[in-house]
Protein backbone atom coordinates (compact mmCIF):
# COMPACT_ATOMS: atom_id res chain seq x y z
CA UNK A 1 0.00 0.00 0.00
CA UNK A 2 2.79 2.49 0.80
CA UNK A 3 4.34 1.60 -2.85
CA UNK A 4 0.86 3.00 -4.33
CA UNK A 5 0.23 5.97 -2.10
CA UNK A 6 4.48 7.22 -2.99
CA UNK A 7 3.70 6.50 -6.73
CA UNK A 8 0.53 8.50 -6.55
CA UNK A 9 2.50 11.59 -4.55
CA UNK A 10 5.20 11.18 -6.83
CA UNK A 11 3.39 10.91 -10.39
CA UNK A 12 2.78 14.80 -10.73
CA UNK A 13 6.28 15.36 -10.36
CA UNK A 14 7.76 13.09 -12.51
CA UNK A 15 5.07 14.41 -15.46
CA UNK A 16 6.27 18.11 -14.63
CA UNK A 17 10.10 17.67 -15.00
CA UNK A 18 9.18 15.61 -17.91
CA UNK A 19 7.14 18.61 -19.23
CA UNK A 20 9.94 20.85 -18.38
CA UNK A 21 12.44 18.18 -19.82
CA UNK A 22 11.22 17.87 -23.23
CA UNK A 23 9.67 21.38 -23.30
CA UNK A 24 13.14 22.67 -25.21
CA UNK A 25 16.01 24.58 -23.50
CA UNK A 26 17.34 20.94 -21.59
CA UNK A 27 18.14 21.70 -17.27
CA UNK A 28 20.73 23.11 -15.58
CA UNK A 29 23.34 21.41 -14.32
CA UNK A 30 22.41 22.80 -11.13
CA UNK A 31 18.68 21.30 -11.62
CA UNK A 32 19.56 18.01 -12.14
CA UNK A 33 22.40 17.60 -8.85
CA UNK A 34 19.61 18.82 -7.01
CA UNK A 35 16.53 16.61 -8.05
CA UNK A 36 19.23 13.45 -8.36
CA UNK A 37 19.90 14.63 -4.56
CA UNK A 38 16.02 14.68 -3.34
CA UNK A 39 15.23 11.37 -5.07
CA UNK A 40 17.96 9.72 -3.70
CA UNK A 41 17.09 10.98 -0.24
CA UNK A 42 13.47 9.85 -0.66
CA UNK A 43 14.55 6.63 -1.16
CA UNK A 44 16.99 6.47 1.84
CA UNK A 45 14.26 7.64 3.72
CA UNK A 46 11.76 5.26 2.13
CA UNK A 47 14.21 2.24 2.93
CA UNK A 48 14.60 3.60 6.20
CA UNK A 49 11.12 3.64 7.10
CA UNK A 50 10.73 0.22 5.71
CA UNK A 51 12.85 -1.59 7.98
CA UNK A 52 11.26 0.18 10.71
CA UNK A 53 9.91 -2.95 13.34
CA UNK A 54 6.16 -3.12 13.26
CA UNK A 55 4.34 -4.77 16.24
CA UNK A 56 3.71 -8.18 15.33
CA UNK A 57 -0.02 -9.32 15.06
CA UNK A 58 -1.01 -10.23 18.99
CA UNK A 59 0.55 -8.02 20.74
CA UNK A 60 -0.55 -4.52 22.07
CA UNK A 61 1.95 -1.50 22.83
CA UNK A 62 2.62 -0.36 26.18
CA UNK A 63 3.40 2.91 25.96
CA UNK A 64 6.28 5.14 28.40
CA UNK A 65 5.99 5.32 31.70
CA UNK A 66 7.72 6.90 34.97
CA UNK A 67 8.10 4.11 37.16
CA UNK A 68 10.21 4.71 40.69
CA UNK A 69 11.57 8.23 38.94
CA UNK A 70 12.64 6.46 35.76
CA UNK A 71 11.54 6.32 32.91
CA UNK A 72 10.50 2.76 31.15
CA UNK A 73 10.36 3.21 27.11
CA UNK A 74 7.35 1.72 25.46
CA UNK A 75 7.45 -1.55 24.57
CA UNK A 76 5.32 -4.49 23.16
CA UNK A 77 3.79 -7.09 25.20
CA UNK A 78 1.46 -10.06 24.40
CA UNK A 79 -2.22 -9.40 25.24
């Protein structure tokens, strides 16, 4: 799902520099470091955020708490 909903965000921005691309007058060298350098950050942070550690199915979150004037980080536990 989080494949369609990035290809749907990204779609009108591919068709615009495409636009702009074949429109005559070709980028700036400036133009293209710079949108190589976003859509390779995207996709770090895409990656990134796909090995993220979801909760696996059966268990609930328990979130932080102050416990004895520390704190305990949240955590999953089995119901």
């Amino acid at each position: 799902m989080r494949f369609v909903e990035l290809a749907l965000f990204i779609v009108p921005f591919v068709v615009f520099a495409a636009w702009r691309l074949l429109g005559g007058g070709g980028p700036s060298r400036k133009l293209v470091v710079t949108a190589t350098c976003i859509v390779m950050a995207l996709a770090g942070a895409l990656y990134w955020f796909r090995r993220e550690e979801a909760i696996a199915p059966g268990m609930r979150y328990v979130p932080a708490q102050l416990e004895d004037g520390r704190i305990v980080p949240g955590h999953a536990e089995p119901r």
